[in-house]
C-alpha atoms as a PDB file:
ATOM      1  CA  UNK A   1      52.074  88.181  35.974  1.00  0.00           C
ATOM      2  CA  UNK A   2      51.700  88.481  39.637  1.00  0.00           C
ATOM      3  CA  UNK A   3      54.947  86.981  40.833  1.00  0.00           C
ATOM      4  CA  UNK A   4      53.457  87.190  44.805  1.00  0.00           C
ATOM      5  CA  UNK A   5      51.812  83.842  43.218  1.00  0.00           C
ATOM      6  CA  UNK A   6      54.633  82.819  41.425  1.00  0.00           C
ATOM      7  CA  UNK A   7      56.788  83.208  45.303  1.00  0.00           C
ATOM      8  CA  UNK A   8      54.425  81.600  46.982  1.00  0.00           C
ATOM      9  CA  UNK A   9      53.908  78.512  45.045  1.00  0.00           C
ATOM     10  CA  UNK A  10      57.942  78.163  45.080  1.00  0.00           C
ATOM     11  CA  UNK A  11      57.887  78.955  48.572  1.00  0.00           C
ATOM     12  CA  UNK A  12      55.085  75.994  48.873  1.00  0.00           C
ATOM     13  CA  UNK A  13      56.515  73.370  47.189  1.00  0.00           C
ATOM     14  CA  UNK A  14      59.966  73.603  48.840  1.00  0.00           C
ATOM     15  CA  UNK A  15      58.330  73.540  52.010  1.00  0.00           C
ATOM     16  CA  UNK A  16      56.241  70.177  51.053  1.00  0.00           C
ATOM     17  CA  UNK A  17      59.611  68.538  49.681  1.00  0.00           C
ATOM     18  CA  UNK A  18      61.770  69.245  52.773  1.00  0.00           C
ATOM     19  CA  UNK A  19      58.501  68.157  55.232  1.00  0.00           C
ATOM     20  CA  UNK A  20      58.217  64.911  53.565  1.00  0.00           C
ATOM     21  CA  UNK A  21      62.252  64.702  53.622  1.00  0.00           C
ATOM     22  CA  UNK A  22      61.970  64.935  57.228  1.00  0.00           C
ATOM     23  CA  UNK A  23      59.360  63.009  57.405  1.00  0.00           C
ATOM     24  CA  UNK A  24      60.177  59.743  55.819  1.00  0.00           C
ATOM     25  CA  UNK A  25      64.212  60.132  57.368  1.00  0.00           C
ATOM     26  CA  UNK A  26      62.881  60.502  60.794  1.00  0.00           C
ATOM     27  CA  UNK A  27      60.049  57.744  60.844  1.00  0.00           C
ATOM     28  CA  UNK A  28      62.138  55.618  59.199  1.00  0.00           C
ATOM     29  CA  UNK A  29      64.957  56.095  61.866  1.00  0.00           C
ATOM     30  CA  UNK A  30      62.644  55.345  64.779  1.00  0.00           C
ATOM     31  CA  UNK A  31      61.262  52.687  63.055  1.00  0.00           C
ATOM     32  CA  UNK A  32      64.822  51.181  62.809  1.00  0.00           C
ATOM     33  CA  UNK A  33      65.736  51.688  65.890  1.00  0.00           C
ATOM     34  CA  UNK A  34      62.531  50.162  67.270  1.00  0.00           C
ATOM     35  CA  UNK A  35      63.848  46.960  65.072  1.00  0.00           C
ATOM     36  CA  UNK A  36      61.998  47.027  62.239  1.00  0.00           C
ATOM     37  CA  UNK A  37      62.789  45.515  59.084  1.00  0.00           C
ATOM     38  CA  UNK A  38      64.106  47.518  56.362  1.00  0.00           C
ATOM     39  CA  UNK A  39      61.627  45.803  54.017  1.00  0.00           C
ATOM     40  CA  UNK A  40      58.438  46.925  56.184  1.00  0.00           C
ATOM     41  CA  UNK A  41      59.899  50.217  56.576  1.00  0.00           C
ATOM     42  CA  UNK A  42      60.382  50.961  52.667  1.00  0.00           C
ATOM     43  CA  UNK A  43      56.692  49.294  52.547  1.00  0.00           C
ATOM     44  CA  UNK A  44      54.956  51.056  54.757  1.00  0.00           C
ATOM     45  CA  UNK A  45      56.628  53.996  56.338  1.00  0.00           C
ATOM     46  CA  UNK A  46      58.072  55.521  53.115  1.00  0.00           C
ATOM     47  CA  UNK A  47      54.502  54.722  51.846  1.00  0.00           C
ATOM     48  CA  UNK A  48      52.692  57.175  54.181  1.00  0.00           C
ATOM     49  CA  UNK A  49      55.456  59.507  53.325  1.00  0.00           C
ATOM     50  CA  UNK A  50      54.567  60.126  50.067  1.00  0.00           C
ATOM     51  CA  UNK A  51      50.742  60.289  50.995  1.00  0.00           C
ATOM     52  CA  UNK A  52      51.258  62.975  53.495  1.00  0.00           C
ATOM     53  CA  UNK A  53      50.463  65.673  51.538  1.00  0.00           C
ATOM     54  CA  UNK A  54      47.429  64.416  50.015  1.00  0.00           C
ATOM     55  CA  UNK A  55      46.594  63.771  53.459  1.00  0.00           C
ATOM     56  CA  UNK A  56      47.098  67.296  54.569  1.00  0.00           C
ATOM     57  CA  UNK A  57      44.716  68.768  51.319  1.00  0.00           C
ATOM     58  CA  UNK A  58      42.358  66.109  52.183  1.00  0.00           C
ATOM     59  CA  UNK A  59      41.441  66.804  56.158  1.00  0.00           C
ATOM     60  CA  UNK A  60      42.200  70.600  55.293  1.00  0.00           C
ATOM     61  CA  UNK A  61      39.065  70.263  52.676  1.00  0.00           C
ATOM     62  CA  UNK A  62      36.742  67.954  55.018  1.00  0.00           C
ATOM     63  CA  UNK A  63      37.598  70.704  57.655  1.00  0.00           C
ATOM     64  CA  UNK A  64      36.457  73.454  55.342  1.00  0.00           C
ATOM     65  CA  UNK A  65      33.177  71.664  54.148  1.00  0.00           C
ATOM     66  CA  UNK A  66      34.478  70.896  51.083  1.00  0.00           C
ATOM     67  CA  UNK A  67      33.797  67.381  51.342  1.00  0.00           C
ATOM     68  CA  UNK A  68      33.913  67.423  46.959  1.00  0.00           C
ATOM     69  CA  UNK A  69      37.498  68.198  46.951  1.00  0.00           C
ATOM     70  CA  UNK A  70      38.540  65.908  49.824  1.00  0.00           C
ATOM     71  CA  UNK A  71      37.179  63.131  47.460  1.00  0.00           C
ATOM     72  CA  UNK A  72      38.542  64.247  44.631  1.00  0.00           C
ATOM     73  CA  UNK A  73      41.571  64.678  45.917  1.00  0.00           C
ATOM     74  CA  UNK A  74      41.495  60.976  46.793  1.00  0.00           C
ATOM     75  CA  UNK A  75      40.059  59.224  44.174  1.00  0.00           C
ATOM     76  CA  UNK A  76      42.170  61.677  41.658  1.00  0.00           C
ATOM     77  CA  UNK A  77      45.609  60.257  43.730  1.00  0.00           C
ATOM     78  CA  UNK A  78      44.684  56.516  43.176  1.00  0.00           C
ATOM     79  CA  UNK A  79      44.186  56.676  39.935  1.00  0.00           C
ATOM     80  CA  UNK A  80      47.241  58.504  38.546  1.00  0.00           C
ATOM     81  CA  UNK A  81      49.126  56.363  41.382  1.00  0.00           C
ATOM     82  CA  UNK A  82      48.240  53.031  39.526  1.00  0.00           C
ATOM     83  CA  UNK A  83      48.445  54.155  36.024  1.00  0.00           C
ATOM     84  CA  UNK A  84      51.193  55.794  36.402  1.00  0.00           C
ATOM     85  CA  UNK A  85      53.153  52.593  37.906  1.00  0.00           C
ATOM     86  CA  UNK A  86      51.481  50.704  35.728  1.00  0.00           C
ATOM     87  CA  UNK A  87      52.818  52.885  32.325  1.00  0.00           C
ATOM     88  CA  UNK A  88      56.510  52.984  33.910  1.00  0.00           C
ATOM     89  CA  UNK A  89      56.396  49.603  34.214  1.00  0.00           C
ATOM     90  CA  UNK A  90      55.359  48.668  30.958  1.00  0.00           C
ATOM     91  CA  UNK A  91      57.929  51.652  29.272  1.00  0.00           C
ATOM     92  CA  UNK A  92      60.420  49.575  31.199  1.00  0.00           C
ATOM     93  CA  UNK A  93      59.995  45.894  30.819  1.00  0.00           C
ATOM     94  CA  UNK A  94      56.829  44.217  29.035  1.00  0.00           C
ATOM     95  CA  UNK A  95      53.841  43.537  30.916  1.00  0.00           C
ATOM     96  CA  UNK A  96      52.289  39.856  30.322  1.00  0.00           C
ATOM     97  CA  UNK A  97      48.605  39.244  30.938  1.00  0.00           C
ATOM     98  CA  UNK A  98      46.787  36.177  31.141  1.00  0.00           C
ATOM     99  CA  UNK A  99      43.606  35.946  28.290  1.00  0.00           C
ATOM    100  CA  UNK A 100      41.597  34.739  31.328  1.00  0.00           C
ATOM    101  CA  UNK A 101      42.018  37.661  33.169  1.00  0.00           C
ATOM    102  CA  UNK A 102      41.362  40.056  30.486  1.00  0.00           C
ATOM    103  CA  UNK A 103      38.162  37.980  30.006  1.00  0.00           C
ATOM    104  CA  UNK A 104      36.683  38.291  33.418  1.00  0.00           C
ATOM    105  CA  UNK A 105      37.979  41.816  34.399  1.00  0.00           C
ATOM    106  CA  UNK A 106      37.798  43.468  31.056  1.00  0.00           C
ATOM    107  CA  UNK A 107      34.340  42.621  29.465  1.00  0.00           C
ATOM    108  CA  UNK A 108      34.111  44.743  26.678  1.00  0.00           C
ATOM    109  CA  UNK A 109      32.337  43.982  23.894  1.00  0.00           C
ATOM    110  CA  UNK A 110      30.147  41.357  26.016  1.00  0.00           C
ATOM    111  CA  UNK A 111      27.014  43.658  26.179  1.00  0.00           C
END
């Protein structure tokens, strides 16, 4: 096992957690003090936040010519995003869904 890996992914993964630290504390302070809701702050500010890093991979890959992994990278995020908001949310309370809308958006079967 080459622990030089091992070290460096450590080393990588603090360094992503205390950048987004700083960056969500100190956005969210200047958007504060330039009178911003706390509401539209949590919404939007916190938000971007948490999609820095993908952000970061993603122009680091279009940069490179790897245009494959920039869209992977965002496609892949969206998805586990939503289903994984959507499963904790139905682990947590039970999620109701209207027979209409499964009709129209989920037409399987209808072939």
């Amino acid at each position: 096992m080459d622990y030089g890996v091992v070290m460096l992914f450590i080393f990588g993964g603090a360094l992503l957690v205390l950048g987004a630290e700083l960056l969500v504390r100190g956005a969210s302070r200047l958007a504060a003090v330039a009178g911003i809701s706390p509401l539209v702050i949590g919404l939007t500010v916190v938000a971007f936040g948490t999609s820095a890093p993908e952000l970061a991979v993603t122009v680091g890959s279009a940069y490179a010519g790897q245009a494959d992994v920039a869209i992977g990278n965002v496609v892949g995020s969206n998805i586990f995003n939503v289903l994984f908001i959507l499963g904790i949310s139905a682990l947590i309370v039970r999620l109701v869904v209207a027979q209409q809308l499964v009709r129209l958006d989920v037409p399987v079967g209808r072939l």
